[in-house]
C-alpha atoms as a PDB file:
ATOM      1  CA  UNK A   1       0.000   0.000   0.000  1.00  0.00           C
ATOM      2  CA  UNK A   2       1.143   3.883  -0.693  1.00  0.00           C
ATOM      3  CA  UNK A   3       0.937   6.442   1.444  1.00  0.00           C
ATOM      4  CA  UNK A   4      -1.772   7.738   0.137  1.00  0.00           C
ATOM      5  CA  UNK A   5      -3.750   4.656   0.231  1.00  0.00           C
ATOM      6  CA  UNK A   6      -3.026   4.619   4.009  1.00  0.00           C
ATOM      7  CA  UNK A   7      -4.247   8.186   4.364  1.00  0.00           C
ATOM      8  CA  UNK A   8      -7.364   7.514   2.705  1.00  0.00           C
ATOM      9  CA  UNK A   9      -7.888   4.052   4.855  1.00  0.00           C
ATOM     10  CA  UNK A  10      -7.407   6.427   7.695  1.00  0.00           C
ATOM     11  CA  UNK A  11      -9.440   9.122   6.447  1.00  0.00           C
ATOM     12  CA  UNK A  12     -12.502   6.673   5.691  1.00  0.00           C
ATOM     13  CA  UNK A  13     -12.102   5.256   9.385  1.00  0.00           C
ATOM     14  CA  UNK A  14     -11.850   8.575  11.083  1.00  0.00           C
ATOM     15  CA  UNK A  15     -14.975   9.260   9.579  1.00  0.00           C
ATOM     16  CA  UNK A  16     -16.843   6.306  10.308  1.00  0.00           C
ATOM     17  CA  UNK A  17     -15.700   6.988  14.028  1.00  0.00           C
ATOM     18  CA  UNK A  18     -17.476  10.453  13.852  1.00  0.00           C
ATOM     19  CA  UNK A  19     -20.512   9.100  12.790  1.00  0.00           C
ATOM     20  CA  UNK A  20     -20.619   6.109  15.489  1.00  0.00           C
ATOM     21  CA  UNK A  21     -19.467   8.803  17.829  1.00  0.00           C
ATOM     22  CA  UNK A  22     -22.711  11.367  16.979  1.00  0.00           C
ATOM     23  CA  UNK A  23     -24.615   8.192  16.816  1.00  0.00           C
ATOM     24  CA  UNK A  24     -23.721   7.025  20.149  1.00  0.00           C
ATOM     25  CA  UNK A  25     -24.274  10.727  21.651  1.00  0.00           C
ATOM     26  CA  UNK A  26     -27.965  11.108  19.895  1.00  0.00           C
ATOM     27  CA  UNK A  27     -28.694   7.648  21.818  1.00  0.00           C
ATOM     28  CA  UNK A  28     -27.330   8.929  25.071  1.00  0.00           C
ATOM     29  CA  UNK A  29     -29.148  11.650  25.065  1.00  0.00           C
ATOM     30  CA  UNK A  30     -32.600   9.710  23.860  1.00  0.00           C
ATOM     31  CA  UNK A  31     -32.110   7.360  26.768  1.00  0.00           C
ATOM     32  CA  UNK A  32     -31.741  10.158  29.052  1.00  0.00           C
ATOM     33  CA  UNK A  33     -34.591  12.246  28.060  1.00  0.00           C
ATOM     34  CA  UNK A  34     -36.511   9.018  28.322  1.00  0.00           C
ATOM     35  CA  UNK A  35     -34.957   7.827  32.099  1.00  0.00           C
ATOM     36  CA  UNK A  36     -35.669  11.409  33.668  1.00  0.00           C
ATOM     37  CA  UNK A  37     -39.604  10.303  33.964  1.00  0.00           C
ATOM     38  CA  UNK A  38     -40.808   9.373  37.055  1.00  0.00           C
ATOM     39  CA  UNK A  39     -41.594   5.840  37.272  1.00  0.00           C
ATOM     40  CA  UNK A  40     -45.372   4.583  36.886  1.00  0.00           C
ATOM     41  CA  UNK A  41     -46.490   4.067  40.776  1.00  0.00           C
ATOM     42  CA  UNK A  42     -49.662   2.849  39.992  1.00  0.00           C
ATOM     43  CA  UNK A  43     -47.898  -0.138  38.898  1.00  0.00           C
ATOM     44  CA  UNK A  44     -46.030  -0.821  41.749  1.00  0.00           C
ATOM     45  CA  UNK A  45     -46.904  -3.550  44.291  1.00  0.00           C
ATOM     46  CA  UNK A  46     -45.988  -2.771  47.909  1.00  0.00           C
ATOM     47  CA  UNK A  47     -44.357  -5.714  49.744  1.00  0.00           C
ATOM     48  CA  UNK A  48     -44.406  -6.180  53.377  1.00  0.00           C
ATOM     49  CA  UNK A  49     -41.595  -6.431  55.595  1.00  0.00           C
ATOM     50  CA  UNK A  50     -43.756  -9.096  57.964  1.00  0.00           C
ATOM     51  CA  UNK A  51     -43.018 -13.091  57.604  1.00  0.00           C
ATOM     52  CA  UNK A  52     -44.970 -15.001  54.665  1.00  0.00           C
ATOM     53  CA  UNK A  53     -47.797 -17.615  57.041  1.00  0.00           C
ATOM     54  CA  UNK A  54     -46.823 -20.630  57.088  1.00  0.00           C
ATOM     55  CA  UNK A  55     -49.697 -22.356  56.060  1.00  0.00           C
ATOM     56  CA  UNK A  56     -49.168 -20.490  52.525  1.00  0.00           C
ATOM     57  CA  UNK A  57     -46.450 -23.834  52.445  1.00  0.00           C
ATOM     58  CA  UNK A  58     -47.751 -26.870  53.272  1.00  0.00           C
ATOM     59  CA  UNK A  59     -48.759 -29.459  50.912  1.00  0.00           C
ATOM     60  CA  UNK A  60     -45.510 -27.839  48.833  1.00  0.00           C
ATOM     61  CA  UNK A  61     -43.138 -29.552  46.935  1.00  0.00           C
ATOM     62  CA  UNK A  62     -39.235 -28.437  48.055  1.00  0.00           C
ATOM     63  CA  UNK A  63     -38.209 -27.501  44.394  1.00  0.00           C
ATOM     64  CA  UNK A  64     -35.511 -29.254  42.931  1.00  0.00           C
ATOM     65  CA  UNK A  65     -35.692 -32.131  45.358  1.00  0.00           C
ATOM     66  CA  UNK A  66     -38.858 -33.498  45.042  1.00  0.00           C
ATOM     67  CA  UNK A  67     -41.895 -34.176  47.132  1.00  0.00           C
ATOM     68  CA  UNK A  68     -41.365 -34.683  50.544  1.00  0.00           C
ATOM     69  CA  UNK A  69     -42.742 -38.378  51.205  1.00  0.00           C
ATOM     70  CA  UNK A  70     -40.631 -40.006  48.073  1.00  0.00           C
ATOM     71  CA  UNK A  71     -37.610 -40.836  47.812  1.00  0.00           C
ATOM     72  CA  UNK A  72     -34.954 -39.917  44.870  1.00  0.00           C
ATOM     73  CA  UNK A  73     -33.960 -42.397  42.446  1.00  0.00           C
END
């Protein structure tokens, strides 16, 4: 390859890296402008801080391991 050949190869990739570069910025700045909303509450479930009843487990299957009155193969 020439010179010039090299400064053109550079040339075409310096130029491809500004347009990935404003491409990249135009996304940032999307995703921003999109992330500074407030998030939907009437969507969100409150979970309480107080144990699960135990009841809400029997008759359960431990997962992975099976049922609790057989045995594995």
């Amino acid at each position: 390859m020439s010179l010039q050949d090299d400064l053109t190869a550079v040339r075409r990739n310096l130029n491809e890296l500004v347009r990935s570069v404003e491409q990249l910025e135009k996304d940032v700045a999307r995703q921003s402008a999109a992330g500074s909303r407030p998030p939907d509450t009437s969507r969100m479930v409150t979970i309480p801080d107080t144990p699960y009843d135990s009841a809400l487990w029997t008759d359960t299957d431990d997962e992975g391991l099976g049922a609790r009155d057989r045995r594995a193969p």
